[in-house]
C-alpha atoms as a PDB file:
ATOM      1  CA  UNK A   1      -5.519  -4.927  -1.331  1.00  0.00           C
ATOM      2  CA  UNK A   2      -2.018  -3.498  -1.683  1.00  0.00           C
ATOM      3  CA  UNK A   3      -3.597  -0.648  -3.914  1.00  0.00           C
ATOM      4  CA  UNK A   4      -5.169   0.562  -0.322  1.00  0.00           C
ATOM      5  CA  UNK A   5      -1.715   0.749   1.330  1.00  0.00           C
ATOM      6  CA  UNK A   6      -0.873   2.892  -1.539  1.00  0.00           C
ATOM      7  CA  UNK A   7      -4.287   5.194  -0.294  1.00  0.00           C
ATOM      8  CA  UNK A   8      -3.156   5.050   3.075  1.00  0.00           C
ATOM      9  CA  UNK A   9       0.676   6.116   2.814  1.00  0.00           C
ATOM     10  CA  UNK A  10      -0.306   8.795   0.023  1.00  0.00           C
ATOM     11  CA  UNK A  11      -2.840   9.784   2.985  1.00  0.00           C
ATOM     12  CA  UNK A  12      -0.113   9.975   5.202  1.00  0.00           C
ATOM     13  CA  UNK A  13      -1.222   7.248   7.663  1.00  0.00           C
ATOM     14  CA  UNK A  14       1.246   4.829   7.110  1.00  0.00           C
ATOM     15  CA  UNK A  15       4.881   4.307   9.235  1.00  0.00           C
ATOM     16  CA  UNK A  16       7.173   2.453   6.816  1.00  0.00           C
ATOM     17  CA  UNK A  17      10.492   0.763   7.869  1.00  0.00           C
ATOM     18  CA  UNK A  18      10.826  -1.833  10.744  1.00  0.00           C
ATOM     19  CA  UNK A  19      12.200   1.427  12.929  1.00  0.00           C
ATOM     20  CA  UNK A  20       9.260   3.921  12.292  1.00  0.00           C
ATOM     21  CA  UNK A  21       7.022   0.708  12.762  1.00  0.00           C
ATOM     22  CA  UNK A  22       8.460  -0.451  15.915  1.00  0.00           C
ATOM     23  CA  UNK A  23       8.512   3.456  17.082  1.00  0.00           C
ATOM     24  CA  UNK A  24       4.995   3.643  15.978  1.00  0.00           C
ATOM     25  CA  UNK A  25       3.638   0.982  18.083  1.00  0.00           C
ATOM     26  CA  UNK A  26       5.861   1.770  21.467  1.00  0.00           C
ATOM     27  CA  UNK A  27       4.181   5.449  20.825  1.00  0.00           C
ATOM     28  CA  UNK A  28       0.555   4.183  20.673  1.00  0.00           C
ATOM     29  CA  UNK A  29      -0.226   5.606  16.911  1.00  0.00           C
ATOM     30  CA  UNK A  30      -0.508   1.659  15.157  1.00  0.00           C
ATOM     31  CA  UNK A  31      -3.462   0.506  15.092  1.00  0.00           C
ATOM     32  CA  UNK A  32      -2.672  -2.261  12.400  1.00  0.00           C
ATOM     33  CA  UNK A  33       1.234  -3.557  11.212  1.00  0.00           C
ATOM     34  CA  UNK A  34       1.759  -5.646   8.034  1.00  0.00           C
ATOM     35  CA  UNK A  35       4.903  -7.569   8.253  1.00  0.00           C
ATOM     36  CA  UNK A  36       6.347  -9.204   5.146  1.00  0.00           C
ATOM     37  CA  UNK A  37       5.865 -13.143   5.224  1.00  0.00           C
ATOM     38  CA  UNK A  38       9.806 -13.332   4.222  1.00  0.00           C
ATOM     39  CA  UNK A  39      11.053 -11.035   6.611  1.00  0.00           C
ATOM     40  CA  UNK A  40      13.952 -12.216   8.855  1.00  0.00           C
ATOM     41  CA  UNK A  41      13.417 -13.911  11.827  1.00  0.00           C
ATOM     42  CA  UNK A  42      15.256 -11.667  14.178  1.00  0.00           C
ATOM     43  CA  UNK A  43      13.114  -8.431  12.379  1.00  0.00           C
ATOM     44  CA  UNK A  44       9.848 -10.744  12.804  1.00  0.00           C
ATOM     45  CA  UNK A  45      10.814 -11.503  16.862  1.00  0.00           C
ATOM     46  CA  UNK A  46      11.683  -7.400  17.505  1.00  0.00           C
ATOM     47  CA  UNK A  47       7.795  -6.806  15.114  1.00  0.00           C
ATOM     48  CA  UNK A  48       6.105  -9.509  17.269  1.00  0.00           C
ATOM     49  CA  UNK A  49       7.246  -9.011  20.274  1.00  0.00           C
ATOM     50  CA  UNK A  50       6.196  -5.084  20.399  1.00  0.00           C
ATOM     51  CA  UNK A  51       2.787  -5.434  19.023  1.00  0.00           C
ATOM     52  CA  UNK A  52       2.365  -8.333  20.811  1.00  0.00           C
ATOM     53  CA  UNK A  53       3.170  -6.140  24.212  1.00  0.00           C
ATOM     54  CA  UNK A  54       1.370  -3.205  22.868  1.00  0.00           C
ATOM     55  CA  UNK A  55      -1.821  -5.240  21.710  1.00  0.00           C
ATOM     56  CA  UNK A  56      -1.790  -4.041  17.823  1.00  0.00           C
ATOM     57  CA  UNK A  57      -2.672  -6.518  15.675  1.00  0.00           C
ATOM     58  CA  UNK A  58      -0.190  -8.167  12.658  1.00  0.00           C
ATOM     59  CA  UNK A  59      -1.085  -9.304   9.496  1.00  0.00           C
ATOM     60  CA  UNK A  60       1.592 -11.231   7.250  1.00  0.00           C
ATOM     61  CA  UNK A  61      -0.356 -11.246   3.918  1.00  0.00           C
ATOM     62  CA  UNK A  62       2.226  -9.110   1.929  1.00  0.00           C
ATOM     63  CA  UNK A  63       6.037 -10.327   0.918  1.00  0.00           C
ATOM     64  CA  UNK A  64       9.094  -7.856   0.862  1.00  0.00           C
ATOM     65  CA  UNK A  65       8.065  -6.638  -2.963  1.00  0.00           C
ATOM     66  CA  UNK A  66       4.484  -6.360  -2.580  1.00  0.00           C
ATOM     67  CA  UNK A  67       4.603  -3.852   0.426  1.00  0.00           C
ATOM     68  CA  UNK A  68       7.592  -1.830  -1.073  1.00  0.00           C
ATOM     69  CA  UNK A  69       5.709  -1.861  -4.078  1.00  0.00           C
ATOM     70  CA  UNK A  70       2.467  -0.190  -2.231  1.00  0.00           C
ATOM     71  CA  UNK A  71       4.128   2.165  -0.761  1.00  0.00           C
ATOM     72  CA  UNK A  72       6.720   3.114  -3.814  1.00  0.00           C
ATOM     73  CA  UNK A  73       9.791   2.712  -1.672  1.00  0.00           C
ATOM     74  CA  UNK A  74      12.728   0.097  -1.371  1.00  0.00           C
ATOM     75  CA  UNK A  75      12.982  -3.208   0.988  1.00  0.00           C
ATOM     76  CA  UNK A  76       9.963  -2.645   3.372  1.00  0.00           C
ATOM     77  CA  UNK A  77       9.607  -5.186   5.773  1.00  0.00           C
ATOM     78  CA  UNK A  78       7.232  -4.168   8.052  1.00  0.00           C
ATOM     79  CA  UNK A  79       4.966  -1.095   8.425  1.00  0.00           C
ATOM     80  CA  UNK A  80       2.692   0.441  10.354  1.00  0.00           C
ATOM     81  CA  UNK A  81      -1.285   1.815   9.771  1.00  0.00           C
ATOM     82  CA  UNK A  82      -1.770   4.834  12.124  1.00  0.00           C
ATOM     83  CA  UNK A  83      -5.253   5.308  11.272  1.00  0.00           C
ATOM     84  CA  UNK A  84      -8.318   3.178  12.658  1.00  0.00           C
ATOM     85  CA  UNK A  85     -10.238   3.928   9.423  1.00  0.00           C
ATOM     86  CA  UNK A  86      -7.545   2.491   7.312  1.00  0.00           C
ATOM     87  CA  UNK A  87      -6.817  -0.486   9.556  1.00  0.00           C
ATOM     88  CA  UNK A  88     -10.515  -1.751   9.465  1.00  0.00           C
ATOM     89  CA  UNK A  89     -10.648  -2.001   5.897  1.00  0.00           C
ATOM     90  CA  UNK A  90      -7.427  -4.578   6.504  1.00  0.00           C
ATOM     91  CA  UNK A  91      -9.221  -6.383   9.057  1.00  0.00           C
ATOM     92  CA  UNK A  92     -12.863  -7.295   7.189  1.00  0.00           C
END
């Protein structure tokens, strides 16, 4: 499943960073947000809290290394899916 992410950002439907994430949800454009499992609390609160708000749904599959790894960048802790086509193959 992380190979998809990997689809998605090179597609250019994905928000990476826990800034562009949050700034994608308050702007309406995630439709899905991973979140890594060992993210810190105060980053999972200010994640949850938004898409909670905002009604976009959260999955916490991925760790810090597997989402950086997907989408060939340092430290990601959460990011966001902009695209419904992307997001449903997630969600199945």
């Amino acid at each position: 499943m992380p190979s998809r992410l990997g689809l998605a950002t090179v597609a250019g439907k994905v928000k990476s960073g826990t800034d562009f994430t949050v700034e994608a949800i308050r702007q309406k454009q995630a439709k899905l947000v991973f979140l890594a499992s060992d993210a810190s609390e105060n980053t999972k609160k200010r994640v949850l809290d938004k898409a909670s708000f905002y009604n976009v749904p959260v999955l916490e599959t991925f760790d810090t290394a597997t989402l950086s790894k997907a989408v060939g960048r340092n430290n990601i802790k959460a990011l966001a899916i902009t695209d419904q086509g992307f997001a449903n193959m997630f969600i199945k």
